[in-house]
Every structure is written in C-alpha cells, then in structure tokens.
Protein backbone atom coordinates (compact mmCIF):
# COMPACT_ATOMS: atom_id res chain seq x y z
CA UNK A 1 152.25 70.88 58.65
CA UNK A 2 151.95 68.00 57.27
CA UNK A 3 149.53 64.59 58.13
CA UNK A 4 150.87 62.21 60.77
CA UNK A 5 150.03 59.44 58.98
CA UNK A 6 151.75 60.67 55.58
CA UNK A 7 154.89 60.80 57.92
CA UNK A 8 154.48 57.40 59.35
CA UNK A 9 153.96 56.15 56.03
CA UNK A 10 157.30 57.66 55.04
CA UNK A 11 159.15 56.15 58.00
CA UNK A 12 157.72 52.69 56.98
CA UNK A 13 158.99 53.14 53.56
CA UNK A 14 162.23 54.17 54.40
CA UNK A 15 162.42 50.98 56.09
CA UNK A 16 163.02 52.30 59.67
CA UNK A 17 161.35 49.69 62.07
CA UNK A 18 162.71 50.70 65.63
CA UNK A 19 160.39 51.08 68.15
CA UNK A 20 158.57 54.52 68.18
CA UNK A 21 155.16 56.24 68.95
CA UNK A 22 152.49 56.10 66.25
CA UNK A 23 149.40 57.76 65.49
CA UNK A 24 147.79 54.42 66.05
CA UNK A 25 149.16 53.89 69.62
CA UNK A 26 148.33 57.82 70.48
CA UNK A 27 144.58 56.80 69.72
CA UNK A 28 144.91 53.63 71.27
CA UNK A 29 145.59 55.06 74.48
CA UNK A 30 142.30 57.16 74.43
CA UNK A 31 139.70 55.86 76.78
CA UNK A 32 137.11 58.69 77.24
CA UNK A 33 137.00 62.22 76.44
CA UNK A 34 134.90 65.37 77.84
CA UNK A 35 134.51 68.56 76.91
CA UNK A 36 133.13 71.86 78.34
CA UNK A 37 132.33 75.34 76.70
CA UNK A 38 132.30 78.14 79.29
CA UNK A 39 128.99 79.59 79.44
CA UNK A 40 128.67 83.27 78.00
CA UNK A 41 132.87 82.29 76.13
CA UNK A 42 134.15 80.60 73.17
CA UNK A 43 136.38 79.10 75.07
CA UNK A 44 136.22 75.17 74.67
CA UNK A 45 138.37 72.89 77.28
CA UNK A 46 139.05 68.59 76.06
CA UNK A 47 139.76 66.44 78.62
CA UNK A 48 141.48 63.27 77.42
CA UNK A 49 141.10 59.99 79.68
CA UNK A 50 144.44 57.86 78.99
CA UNK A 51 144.21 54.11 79.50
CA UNK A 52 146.35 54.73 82.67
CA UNK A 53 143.91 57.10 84.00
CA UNK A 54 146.30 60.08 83.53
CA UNK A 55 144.02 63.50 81.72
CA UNK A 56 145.68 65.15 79.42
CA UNK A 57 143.84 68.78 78.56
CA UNK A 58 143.58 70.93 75.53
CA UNK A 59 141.76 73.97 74.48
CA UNK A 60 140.18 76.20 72.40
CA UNK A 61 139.03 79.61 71.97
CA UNK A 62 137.65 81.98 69.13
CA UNK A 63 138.27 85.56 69.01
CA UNK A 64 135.25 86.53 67.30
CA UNK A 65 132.10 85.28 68.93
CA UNK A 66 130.53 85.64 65.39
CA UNK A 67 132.51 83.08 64.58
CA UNK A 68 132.53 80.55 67.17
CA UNK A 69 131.34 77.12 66.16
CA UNK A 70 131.25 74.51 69.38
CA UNK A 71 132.13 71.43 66.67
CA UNK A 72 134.83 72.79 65.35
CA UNK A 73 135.92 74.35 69.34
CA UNK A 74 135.76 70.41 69.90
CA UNK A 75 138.01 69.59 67.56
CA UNK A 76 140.40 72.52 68.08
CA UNK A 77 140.64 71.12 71.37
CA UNK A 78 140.79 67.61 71.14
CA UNK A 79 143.43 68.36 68.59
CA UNK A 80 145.57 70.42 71.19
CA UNK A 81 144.86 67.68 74.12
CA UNK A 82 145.98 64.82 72.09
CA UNK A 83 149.09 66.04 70.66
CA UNK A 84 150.53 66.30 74.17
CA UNK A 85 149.85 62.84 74.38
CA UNK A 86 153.17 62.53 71.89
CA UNK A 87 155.68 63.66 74.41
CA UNK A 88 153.75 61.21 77.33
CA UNK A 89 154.71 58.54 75.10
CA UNK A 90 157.55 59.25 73.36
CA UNK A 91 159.58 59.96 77.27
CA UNK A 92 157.79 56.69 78.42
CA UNK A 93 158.87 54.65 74.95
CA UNK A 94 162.80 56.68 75.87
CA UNK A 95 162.49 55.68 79.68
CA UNK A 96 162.07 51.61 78.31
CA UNK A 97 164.32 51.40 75.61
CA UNK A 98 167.29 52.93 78.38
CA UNK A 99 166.39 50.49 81.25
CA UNK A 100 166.36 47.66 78.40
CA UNK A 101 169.34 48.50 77.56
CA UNK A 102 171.33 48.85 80.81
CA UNK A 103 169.31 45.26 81.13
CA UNK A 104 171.50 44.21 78.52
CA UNK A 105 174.70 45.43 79.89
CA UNK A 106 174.64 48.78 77.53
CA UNK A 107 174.57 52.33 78.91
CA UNK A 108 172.34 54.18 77.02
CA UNK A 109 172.81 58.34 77.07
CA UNK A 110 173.18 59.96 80.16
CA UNK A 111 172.24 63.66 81.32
C-alpha cells in the first residue's frame, strides 16, 4: 500500500481542493495515547484519546513469541487504532458537507 502522504500529495497536484480528511487532521485529532501488553502474551492493545474524548483502539499480536518486539507491537497497534480514526472523520466531514448543503437549499444524497 502505498504512503498517505504520497497520496495526498497526488490529490494536491491534481488540483482537487474540496474539503476532505488528511493525514494532518487524523494526527491533529490525537490527544493522548496508552498502551498495554498482556502479561505472559504478545498481544499489544493502543488506546487513542481523540480531542473529543472519544478512544479509538487498535492492536497487535505476534505469533511467535521469539519474535515479539513490544516497539514494534506499539506501532503495529497504534497503526491499527489510528486508521479507524479515517472513517470517524471522513462520516463526520460527510455528515457537514450534507447539512451545509440542505443549509443552502440543496439536497445532498439520500439513503
């Protein structure tokens, strides 16, 4: 897969500017973050704090003890608890850009 900020940087040179969710404004929404490693597991839980106080969790767990590593569990999970942060913002960024528009006398899609 490729970078999230290579693919923002191809959005911005294609010259699309409508409103959408960026890497920057997933980070920016990050206000604390805790982690736990079961004792006697590789398993290796992320809690996300979002500015809103909402948690968002992710996880991460390594099949061979031999080869479990609590930095890189951390990132594993961090990884996998911020990238659910995406949808959070991308329905919340939807749920605006409808109401502005039936604001403006537009009806925006329906279900």
């Amino acid at each position: 897969m490729r970078d999230e900020h290579a693919i923002e940087s191809e959005i911005r040179a294609a010259g699309r500017t409508a409103p959408r969710v960026t890497p920057e404004h997933v980070d920016a929404q990050i206000v604390g973050e805790t982690y736990h490693v079961f004792p006697g597991t590789t398993l290796t839980v992320c809690a996300l704090t979002l500015r809103n106080g909402f948690q968002v969790v992710g996880h991460a767990a390594c099949a061979s003890p031999e080869n479990f590593d609590e930095a890189i569990g951390r990132k594993v999970a961090r990884d996998n608890a911020r990238a659910q942060i995406w949808a959070l913002e991308g329905y919340q960024l939807r749920s605006f850009l409808m109401h502005a528009d039936r604001a403006r006398g537009r009806n925006g899609p329906t279900v």
